[in-house]
PDB file of N, CA and C in Angstrom:
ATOM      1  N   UNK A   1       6.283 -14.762  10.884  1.00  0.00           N
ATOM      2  CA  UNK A   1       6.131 -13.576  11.691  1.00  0.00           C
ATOM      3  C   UNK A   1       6.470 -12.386  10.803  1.00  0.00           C
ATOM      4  N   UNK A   2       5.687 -11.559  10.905  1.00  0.00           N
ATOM      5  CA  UNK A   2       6.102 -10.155   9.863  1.00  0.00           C
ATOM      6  C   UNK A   2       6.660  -9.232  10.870  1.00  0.00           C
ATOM      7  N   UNK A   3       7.723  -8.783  10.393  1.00  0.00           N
ATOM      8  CA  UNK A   3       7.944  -7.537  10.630  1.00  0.00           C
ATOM      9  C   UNK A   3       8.535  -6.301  10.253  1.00  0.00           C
ATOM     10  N   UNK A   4       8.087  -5.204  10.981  1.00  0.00           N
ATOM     11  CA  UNK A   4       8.278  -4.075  10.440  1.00  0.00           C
ATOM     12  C   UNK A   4       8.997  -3.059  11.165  1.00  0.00           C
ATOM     13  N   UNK A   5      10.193  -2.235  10.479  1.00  0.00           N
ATOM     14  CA  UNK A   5      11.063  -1.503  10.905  1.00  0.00           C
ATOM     15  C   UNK A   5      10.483   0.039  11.081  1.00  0.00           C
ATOM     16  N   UNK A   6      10.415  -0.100  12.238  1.00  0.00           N
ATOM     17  CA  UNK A   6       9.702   1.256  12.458  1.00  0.00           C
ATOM     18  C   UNK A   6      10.242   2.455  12.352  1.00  0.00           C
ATOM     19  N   UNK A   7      11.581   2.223  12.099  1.00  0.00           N
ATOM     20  CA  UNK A   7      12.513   3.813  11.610  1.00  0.00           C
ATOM     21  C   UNK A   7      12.328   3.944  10.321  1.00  0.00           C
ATOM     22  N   UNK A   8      12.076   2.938   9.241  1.00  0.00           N
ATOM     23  CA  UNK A   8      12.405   2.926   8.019  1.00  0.00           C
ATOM     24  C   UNK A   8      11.286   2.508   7.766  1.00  0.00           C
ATOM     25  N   UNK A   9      10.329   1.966   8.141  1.00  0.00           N
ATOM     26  CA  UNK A   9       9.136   1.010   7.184  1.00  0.00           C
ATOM     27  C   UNK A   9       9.378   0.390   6.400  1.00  0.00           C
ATOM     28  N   UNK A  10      10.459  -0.457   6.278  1.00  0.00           N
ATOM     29  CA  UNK A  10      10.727  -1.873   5.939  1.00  0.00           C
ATOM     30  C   UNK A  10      10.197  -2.830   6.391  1.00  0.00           C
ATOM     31  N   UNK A  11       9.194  -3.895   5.529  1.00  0.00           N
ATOM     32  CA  UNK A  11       8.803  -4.781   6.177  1.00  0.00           C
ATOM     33  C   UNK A  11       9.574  -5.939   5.639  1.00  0.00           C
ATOM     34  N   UNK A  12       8.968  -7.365   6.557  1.00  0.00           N
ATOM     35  CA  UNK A  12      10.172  -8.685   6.381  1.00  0.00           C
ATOM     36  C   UNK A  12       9.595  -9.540   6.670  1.00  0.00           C
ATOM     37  N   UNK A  13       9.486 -10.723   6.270  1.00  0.00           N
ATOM     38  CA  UNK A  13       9.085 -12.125   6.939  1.00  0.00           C
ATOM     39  C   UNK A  13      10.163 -12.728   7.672  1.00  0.00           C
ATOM     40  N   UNK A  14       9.688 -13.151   8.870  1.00  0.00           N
ATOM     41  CA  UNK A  14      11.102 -13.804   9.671  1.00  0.00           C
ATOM     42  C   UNK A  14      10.452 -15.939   9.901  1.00  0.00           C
ATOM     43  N   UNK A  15      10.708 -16.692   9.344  1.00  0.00           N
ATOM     44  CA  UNK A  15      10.143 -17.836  10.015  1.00  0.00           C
ATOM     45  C   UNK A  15      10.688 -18.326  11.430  1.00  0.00           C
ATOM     46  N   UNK A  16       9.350 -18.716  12.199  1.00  0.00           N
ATOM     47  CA  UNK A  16       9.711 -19.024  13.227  1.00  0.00           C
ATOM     48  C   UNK A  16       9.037 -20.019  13.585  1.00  0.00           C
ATOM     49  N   UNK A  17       9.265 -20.918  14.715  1.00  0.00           N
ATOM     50  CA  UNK A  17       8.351 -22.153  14.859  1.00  0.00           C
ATOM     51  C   UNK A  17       7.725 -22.183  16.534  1.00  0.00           C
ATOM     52  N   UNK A  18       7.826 -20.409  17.106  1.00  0.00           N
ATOM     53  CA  UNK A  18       7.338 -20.007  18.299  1.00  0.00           C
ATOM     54  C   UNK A  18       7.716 -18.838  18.812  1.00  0.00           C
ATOM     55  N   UNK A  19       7.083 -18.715  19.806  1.00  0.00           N
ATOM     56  CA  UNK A  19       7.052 -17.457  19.654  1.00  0.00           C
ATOM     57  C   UNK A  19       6.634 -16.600  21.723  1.00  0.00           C
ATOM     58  N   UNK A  20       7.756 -16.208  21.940  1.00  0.00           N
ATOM     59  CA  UNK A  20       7.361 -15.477  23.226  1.00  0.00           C
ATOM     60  C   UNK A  20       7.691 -14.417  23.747  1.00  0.00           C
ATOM     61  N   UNK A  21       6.434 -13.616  24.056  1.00  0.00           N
ATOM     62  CA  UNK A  21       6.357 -12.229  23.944  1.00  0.00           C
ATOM     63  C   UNK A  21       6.340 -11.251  25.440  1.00  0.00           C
ATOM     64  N   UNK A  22       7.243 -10.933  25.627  1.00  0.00           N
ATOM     65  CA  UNK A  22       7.579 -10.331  27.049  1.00  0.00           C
ATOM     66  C   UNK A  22       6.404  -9.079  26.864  1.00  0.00           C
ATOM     67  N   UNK A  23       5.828  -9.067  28.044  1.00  0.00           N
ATOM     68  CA  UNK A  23       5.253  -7.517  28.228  1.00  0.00           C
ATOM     69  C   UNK A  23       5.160  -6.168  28.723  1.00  0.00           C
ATOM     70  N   UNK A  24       6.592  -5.925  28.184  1.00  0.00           N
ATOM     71  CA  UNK A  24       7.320  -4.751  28.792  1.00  0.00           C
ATOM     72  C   UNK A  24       8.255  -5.568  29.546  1.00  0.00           C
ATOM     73  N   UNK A  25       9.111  -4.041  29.716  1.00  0.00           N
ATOM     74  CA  UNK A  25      10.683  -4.411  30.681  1.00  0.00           C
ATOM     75  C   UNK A  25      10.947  -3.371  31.722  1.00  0.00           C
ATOM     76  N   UNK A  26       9.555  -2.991  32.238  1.00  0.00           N
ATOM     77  CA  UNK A  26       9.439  -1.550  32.946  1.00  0.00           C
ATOM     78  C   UNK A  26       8.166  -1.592  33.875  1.00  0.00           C
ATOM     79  N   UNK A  27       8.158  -1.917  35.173  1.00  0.00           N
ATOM     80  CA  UNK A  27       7.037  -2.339  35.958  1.00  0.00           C
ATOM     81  C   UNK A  27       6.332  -0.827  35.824  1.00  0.00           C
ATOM     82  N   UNK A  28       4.700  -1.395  35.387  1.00  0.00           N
ATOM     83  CA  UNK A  28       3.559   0.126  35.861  1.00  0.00           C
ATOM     84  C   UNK A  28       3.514   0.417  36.998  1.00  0.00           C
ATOM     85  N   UNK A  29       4.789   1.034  37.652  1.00  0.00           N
ATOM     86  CA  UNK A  29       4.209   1.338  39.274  1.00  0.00           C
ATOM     87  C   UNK A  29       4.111   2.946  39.463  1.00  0.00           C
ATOM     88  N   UNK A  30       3.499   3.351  38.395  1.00  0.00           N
ATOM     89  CA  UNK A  30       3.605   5.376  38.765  1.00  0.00           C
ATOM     90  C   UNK A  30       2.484   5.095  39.693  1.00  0.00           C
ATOM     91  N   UNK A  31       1.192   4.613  39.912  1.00  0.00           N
ATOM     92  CA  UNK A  31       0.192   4.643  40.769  1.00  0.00           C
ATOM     93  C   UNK A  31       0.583   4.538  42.379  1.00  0.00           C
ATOM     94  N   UNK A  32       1.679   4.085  42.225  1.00  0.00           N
ATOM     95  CA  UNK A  32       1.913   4.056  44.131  1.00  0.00           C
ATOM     96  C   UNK A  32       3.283   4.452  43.984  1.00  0.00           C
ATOM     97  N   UNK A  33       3.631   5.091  43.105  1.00  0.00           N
ATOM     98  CA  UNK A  33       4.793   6.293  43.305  1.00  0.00           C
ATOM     99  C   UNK A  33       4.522   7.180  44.320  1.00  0.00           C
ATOM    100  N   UNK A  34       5.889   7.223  45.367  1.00  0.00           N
ATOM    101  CA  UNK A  34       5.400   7.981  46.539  1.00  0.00           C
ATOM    102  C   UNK A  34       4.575   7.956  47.593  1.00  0.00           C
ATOM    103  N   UNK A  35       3.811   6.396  46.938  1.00  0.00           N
ATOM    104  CA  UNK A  35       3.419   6.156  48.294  1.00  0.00           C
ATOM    105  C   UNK A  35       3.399   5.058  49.160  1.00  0.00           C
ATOM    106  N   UNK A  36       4.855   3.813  48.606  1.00  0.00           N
ATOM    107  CA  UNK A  36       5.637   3.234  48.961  1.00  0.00           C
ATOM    108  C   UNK A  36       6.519   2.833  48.217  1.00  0.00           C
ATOM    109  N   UNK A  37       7.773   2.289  48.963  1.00  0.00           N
ATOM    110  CA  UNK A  37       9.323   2.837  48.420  1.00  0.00           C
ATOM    111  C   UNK A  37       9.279   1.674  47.457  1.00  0.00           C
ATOM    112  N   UNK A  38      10.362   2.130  46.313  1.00  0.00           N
ATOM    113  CA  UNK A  38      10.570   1.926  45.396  1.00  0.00           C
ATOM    114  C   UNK A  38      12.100   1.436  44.505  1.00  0.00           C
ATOM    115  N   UNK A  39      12.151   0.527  43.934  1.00  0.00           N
ATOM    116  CA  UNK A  39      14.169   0.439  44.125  1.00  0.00           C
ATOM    117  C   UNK A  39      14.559   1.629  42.902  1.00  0.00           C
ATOM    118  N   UNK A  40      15.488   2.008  42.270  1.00  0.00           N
ATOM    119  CA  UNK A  40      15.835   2.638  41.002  1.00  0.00           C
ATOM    120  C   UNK A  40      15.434   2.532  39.911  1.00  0.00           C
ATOM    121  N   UNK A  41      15.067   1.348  39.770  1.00  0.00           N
ATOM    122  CA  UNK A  41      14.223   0.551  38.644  1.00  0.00           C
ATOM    123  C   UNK A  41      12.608   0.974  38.576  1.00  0.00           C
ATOM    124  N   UNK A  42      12.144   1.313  39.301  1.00  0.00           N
ATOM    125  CA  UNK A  42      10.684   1.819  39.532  1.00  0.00           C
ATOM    126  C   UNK A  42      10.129   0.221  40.299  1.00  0.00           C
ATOM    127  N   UNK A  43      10.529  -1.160  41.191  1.00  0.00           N
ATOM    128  CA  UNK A  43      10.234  -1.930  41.272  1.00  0.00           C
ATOM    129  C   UNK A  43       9.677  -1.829  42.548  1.00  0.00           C
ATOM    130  N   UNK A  44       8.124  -2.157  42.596  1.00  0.00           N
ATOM    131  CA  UNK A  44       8.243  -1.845  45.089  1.00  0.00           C
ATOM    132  C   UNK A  44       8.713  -3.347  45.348  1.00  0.00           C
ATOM    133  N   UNK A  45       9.204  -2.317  46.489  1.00  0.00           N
ATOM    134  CA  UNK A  45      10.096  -3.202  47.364  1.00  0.00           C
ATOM    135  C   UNK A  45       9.451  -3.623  48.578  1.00  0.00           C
ATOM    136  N   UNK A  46       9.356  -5.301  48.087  1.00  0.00           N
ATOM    137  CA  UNK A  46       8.347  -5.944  49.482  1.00  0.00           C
ATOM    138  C   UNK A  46       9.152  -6.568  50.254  1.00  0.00           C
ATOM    139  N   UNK A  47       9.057  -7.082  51.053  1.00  0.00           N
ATOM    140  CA  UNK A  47       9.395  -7.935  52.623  1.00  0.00           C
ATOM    141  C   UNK A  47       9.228  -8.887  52.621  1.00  0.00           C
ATOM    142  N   UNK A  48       8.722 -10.010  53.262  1.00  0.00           N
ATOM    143  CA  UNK A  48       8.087 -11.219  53.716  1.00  0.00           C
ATOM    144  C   UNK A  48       6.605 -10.997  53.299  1.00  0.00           C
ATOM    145  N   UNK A  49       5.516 -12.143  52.594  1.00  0.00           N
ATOM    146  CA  UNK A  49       4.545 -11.945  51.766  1.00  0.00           C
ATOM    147  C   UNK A  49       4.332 -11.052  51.313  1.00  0.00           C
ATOM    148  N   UNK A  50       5.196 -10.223  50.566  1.00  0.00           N
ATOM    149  CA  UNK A  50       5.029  -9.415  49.703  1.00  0.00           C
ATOM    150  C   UNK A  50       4.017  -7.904  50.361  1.00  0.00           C
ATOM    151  N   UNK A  51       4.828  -7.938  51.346  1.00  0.00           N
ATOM    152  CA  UNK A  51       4.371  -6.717  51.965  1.00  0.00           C
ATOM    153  C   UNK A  51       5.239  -5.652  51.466  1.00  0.00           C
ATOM    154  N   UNK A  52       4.596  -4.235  51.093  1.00  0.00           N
ATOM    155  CA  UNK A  52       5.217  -3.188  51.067  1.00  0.00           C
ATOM    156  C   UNK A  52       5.791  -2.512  52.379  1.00  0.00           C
ATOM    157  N   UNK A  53       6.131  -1.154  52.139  1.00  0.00           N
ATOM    158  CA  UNK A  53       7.053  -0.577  53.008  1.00  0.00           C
ATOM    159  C   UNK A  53       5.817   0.175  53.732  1.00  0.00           C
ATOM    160  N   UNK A  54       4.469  -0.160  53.380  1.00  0.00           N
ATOM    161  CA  UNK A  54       2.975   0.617  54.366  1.00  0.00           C
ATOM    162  C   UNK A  54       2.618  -0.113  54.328  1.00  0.00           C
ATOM    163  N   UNK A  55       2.127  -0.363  56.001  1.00  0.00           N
ATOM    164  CA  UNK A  55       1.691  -1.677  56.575  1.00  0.00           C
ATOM    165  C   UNK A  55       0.073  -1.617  55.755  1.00  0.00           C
ATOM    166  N   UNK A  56       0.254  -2.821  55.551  1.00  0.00           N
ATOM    167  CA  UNK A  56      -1.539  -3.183  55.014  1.00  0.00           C
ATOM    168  C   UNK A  56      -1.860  -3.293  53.474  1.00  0.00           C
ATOM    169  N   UNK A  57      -0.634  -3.049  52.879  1.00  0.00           N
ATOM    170  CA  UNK A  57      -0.871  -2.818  51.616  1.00  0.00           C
ATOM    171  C   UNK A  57       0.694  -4.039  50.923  1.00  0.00           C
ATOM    172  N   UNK A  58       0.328  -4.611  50.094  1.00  0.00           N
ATOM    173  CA  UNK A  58       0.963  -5.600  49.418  1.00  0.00           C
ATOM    174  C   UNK A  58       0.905  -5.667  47.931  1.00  0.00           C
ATOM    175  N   UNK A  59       1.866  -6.292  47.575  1.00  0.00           N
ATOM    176  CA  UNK A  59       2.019  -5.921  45.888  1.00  0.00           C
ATOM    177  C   UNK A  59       2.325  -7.343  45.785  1.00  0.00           C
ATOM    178  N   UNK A  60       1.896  -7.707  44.250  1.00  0.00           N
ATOM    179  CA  UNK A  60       1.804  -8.684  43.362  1.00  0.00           C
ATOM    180  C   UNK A  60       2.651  -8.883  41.759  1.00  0.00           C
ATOM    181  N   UNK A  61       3.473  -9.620  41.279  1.00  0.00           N
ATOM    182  CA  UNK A  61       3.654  -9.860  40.236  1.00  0.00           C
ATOM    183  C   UNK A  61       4.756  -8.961  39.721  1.00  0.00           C
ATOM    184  N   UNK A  62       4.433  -7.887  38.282  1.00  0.00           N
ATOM    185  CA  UNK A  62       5.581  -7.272  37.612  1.00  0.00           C
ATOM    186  C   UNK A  62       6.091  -6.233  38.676  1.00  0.00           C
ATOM    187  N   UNK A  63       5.118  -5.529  39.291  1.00  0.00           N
ATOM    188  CA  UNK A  63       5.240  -4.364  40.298  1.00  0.00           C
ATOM    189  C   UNK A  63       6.686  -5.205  41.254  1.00  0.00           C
ATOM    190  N   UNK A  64       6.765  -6.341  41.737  1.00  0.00           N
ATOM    191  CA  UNK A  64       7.885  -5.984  42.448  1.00  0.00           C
ATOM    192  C   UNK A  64       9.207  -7.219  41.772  1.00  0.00           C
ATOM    193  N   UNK A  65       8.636  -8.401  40.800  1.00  0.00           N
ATOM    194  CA  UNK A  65       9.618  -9.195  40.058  1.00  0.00           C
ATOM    195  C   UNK A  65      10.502  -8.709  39.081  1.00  0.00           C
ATOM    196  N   UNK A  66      11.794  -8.686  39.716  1.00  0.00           N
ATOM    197  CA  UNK A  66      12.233  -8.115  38.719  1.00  0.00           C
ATOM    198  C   UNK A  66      13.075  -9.262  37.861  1.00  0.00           C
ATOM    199  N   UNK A  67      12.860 -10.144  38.105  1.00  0.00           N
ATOM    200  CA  UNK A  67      13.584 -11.541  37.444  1.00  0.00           C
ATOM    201  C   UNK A  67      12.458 -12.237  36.641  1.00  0.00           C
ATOM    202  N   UNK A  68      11.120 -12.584  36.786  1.00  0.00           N
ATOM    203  CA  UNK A  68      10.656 -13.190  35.920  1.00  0.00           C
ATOM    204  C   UNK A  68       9.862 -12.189  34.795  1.00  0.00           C
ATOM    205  N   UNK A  69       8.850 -11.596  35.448  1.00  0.00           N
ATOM    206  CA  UNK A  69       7.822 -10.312  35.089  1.00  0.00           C
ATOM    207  C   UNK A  69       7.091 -11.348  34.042  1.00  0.00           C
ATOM    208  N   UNK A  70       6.222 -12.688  34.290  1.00  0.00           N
ATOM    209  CA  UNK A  70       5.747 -13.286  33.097  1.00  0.00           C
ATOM    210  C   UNK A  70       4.567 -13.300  34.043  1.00  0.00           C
ATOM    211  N   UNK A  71       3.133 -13.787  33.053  1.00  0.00           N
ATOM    212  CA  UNK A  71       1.940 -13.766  33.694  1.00  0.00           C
ATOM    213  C   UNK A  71       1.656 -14.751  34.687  1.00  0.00           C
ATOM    214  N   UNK A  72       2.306 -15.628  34.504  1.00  0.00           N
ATOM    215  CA  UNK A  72       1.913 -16.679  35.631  1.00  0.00           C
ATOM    216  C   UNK A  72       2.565 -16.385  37.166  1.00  0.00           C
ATOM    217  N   UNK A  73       3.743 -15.963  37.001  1.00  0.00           N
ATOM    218  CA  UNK A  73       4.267 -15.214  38.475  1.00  0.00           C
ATOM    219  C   UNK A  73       3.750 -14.320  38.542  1.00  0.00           C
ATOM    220  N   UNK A  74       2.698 -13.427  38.122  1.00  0.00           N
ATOM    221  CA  UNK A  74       2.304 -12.511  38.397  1.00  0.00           C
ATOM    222  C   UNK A  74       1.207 -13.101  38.925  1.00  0.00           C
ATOM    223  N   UNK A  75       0.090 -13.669  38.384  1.00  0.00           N
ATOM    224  CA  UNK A  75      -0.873 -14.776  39.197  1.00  0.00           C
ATOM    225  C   UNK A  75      -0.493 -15.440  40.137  1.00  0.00           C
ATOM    226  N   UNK A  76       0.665 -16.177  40.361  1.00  0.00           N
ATOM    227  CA  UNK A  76       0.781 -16.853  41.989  1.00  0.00           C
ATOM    228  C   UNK A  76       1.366 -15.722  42.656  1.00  0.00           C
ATOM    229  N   UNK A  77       1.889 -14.846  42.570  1.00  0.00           N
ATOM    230  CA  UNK A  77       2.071 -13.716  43.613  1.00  0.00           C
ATOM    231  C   UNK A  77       0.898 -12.775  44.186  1.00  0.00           C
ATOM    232  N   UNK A  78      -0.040 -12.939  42.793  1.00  0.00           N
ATOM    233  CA  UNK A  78      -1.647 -12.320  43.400  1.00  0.00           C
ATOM    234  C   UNK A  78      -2.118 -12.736  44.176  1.00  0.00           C
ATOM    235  N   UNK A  79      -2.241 -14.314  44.310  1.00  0.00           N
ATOM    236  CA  UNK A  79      -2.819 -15.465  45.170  1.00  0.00           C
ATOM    237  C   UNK A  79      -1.896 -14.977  46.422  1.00  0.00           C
ATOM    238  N   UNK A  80      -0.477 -14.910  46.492  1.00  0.00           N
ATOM    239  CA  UNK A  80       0.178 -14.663  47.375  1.00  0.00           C
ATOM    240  C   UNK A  80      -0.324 -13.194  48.272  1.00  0.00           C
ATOM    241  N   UNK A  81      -0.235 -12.374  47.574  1.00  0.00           N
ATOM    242  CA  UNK A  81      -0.715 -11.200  48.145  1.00  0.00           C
ATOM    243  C   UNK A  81      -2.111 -11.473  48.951  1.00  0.00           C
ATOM    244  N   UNK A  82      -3.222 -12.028  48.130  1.00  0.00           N
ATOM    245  CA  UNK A  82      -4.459 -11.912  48.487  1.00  0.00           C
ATOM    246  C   UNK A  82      -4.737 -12.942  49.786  1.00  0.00           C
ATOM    247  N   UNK A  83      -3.888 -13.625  49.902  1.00  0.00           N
ATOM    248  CA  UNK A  83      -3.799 -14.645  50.777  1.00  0.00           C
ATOM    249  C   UNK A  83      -2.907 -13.612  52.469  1.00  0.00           C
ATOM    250  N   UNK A  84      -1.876 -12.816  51.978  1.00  0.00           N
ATOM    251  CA  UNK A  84      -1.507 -11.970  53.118  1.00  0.00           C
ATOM    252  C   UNK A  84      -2.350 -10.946  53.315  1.00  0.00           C
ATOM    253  N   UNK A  85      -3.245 -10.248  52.683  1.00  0.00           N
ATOM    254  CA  UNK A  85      -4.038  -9.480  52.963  1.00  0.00           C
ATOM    255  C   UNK A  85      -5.106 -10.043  53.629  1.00  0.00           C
ATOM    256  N   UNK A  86      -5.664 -11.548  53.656  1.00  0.00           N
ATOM    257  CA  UNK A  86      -6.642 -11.519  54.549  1.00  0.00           C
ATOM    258  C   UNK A  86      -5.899 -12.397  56.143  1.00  0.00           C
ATOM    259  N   UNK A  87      -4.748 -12.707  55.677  1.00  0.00           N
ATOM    260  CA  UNK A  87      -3.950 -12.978  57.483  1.00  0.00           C
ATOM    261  C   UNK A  87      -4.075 -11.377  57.795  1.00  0.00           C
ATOM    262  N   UNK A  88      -3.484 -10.566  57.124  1.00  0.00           N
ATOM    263  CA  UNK A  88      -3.462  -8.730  57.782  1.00  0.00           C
ATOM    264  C   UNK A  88      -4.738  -8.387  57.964  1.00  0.00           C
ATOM    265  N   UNK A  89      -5.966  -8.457  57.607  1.00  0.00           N
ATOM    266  CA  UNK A  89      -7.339  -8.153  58.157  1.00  0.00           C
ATOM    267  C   UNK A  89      -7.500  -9.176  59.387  1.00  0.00           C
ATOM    268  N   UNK A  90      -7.487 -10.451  59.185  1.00  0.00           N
ATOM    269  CA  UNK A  90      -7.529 -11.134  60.669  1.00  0.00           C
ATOM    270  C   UNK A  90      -6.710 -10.759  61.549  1.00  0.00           C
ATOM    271  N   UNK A  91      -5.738 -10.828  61.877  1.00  0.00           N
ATOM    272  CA  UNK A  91      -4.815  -9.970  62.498  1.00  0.00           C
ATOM    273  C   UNK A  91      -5.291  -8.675  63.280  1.00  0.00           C
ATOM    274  N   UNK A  92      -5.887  -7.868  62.771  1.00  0.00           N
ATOM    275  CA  UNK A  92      -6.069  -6.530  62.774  1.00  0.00           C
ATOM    276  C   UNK A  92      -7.617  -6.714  63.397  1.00  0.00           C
ATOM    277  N   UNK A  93      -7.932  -7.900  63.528  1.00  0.00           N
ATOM    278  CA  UNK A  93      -9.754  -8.276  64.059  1.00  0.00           C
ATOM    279  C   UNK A  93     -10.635  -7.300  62.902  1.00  0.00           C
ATOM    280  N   UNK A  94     -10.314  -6.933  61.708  1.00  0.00           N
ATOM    281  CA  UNK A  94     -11.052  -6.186  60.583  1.00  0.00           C
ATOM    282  C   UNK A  94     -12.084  -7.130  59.580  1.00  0.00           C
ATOM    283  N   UNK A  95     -11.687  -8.429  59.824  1.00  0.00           N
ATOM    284  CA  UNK A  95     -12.762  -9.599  59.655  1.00  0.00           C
ATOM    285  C   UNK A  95     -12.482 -11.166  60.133  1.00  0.00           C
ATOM    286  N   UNK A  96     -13.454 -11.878  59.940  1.00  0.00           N
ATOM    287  CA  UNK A  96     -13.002 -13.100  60.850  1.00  0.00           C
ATOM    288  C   UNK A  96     -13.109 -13.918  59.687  1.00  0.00           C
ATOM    289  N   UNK A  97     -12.480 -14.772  59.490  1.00  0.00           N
ATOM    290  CA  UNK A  97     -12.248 -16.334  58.646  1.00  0.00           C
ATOM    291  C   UNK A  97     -13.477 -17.235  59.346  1.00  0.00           C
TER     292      UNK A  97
END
């Protein structure tokens, strides 16, 4: 693995035999900043299936994990979401199964 010191531009070889790469430590939630609540952390804060704090609208993955934030919980929480969003359209008689 190379790397490089970005204050100094020192570079280095480090050996390693793997390798795992977090993607970010800071959920992208400026897009629904303000327009459901949010903890200190910038994380929304869901309910039961990952419902937000506005009915009808649900969040998935880094936006509200603040313990794993890896891609695969972010994929079964999508499934999760997308799965409460169409109980909340049936519900609402907005489409039928």
């Amino acid at each position: 693995l190379k790397l490089k010191n970005v204050q100094n531009g020192d570079e280095s070889e480090l050996k390693v035999r793997g390798l795992f790469y977090g993607i970010g430590h800071h959920p992208n939630s400026e897009i629904v900043k303000g327009q459901v609540d949010l903890d200190a952390e910038g994380y929304v804060k869901v309910g039961a299936s990952a419902q937000t704090s506005v009915e009808g609208v649900f969040a998935a993955g880094d936006l509200f994990d603040t313990e794993w934030r890896q891609a695969i919980t972010a994929a079964g929480s999508g499934c999760q979401a997308a799965i409460a969003v169409e109980r909340y359209l049936v519900e609402k008689d907005l489409i039928k199964e």
